[in-house]
C-alpha atoms as a PDB file:
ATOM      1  CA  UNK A   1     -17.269  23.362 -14.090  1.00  0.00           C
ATOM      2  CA  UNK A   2     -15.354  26.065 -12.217  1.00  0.00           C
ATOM      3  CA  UNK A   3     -14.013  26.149  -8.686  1.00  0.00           C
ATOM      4  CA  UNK A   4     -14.368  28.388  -5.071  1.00  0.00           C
ATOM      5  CA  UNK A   5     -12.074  29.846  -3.704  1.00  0.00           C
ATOM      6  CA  UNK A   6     -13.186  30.674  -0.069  1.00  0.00           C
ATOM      7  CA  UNK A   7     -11.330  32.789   1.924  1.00  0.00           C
ATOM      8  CA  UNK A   8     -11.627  31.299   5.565  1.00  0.00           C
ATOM      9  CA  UNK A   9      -9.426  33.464   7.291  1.00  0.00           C
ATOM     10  CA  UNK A  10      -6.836  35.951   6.646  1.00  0.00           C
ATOM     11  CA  UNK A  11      -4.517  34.489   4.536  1.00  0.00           C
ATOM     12  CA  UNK A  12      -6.196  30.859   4.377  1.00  0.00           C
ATOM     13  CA  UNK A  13      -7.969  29.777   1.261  1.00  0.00           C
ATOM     14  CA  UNK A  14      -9.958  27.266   0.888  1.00  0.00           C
ATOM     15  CA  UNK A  15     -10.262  25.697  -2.939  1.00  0.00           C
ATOM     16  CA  UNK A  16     -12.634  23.515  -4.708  1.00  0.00           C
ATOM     17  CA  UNK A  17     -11.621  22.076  -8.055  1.00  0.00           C
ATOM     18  CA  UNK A  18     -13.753  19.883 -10.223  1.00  0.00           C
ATOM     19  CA  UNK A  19     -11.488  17.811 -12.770  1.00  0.00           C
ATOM     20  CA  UNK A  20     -12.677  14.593 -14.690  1.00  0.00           C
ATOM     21  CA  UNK A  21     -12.027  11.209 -12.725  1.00  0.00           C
ATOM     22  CA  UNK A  22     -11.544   9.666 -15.926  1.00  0.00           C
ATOM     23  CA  UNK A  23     -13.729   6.442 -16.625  1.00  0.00           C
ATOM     24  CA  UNK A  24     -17.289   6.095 -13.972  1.00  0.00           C
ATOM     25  CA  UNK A  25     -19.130   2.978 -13.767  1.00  0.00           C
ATOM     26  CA  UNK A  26     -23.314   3.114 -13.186  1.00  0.00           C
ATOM     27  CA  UNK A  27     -24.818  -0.133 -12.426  1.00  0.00           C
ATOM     28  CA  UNK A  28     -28.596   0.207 -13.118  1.00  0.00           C
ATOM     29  CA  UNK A  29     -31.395  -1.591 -10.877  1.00  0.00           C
ATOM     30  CA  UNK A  30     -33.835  -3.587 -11.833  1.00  0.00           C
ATOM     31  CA  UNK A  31     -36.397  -1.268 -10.740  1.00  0.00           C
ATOM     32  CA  UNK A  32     -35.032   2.172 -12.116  1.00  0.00           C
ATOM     33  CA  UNK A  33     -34.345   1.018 -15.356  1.00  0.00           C
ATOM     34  CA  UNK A  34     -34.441   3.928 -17.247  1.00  0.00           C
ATOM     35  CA  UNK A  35     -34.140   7.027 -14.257  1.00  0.00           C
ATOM     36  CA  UNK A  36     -30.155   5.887 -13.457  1.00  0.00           C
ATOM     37  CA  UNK A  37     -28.694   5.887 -16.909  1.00  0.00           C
ATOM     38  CA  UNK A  38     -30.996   9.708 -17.301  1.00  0.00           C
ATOM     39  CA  UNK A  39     -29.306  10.579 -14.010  1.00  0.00           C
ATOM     40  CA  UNK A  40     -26.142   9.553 -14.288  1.00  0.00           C
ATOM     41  CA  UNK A  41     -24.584   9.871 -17.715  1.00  0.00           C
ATOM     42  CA  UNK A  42     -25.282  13.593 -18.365  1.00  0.00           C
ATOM     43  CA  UNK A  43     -23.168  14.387 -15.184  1.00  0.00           C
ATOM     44  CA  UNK A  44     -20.428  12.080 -16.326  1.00  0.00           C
ATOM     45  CA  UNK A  45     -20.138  13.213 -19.653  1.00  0.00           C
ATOM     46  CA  UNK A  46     -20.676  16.927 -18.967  1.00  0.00           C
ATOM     47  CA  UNK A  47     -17.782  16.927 -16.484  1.00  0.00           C
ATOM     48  CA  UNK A  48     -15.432  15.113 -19.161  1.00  0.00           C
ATOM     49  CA  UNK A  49     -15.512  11.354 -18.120  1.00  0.00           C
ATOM     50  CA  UNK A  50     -15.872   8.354 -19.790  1.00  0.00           C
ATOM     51  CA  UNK A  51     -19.204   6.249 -18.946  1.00  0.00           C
ATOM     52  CA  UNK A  52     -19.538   2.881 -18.870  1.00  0.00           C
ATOM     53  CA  UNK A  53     -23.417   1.458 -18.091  1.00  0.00           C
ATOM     54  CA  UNK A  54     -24.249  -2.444 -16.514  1.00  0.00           C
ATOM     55  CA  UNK A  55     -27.700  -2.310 -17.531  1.00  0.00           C
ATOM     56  CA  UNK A  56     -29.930  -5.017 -15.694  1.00  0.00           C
ATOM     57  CA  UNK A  57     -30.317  -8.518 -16.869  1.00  0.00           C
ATOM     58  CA  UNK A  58     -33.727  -8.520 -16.001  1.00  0.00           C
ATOM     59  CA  UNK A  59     -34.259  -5.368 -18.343  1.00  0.00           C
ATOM     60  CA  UNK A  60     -31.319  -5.303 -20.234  1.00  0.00           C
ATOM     61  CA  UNK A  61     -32.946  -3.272 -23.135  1.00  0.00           C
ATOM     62  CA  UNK A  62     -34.240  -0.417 -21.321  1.00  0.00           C
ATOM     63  CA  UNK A  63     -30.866   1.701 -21.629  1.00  0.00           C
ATOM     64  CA  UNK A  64     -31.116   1.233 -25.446  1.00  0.00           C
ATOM     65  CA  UNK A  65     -27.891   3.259 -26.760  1.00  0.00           C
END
């Protein structure tokens, strides 16, 4: 993922950098069992992180690794 650079006036920049936050937590619902971990671990991984999941413990199965 690359970064702006918007130039806000003359001679101001304004930059945007995306860099890895290093480990992210999801805690899945009950009720999205299966959406959350489909949301959330593609963006974590494609950006460099490491993922950690807390699956339900009414539905602990559904995020099957």
């Amino acid at each position: 993922m690359t970064g702006e650079i918007l130039e806000v006036s003359r001679g101001v920049e304004c930059r945007t950098e995306h860099v890895p936050l290093g480990v992210v937590a999801s805690i899945v619902p009950f009720n999205f069992p299966s959406m959350v971990p489909n949301w959330t671990i593609p963006n974590a991984i494609a950006l460099g992180n490491c993922m950690i999941i807390k699956p339900s413990e009414k539905v602990p199965l559904s995020v099957g690794v």
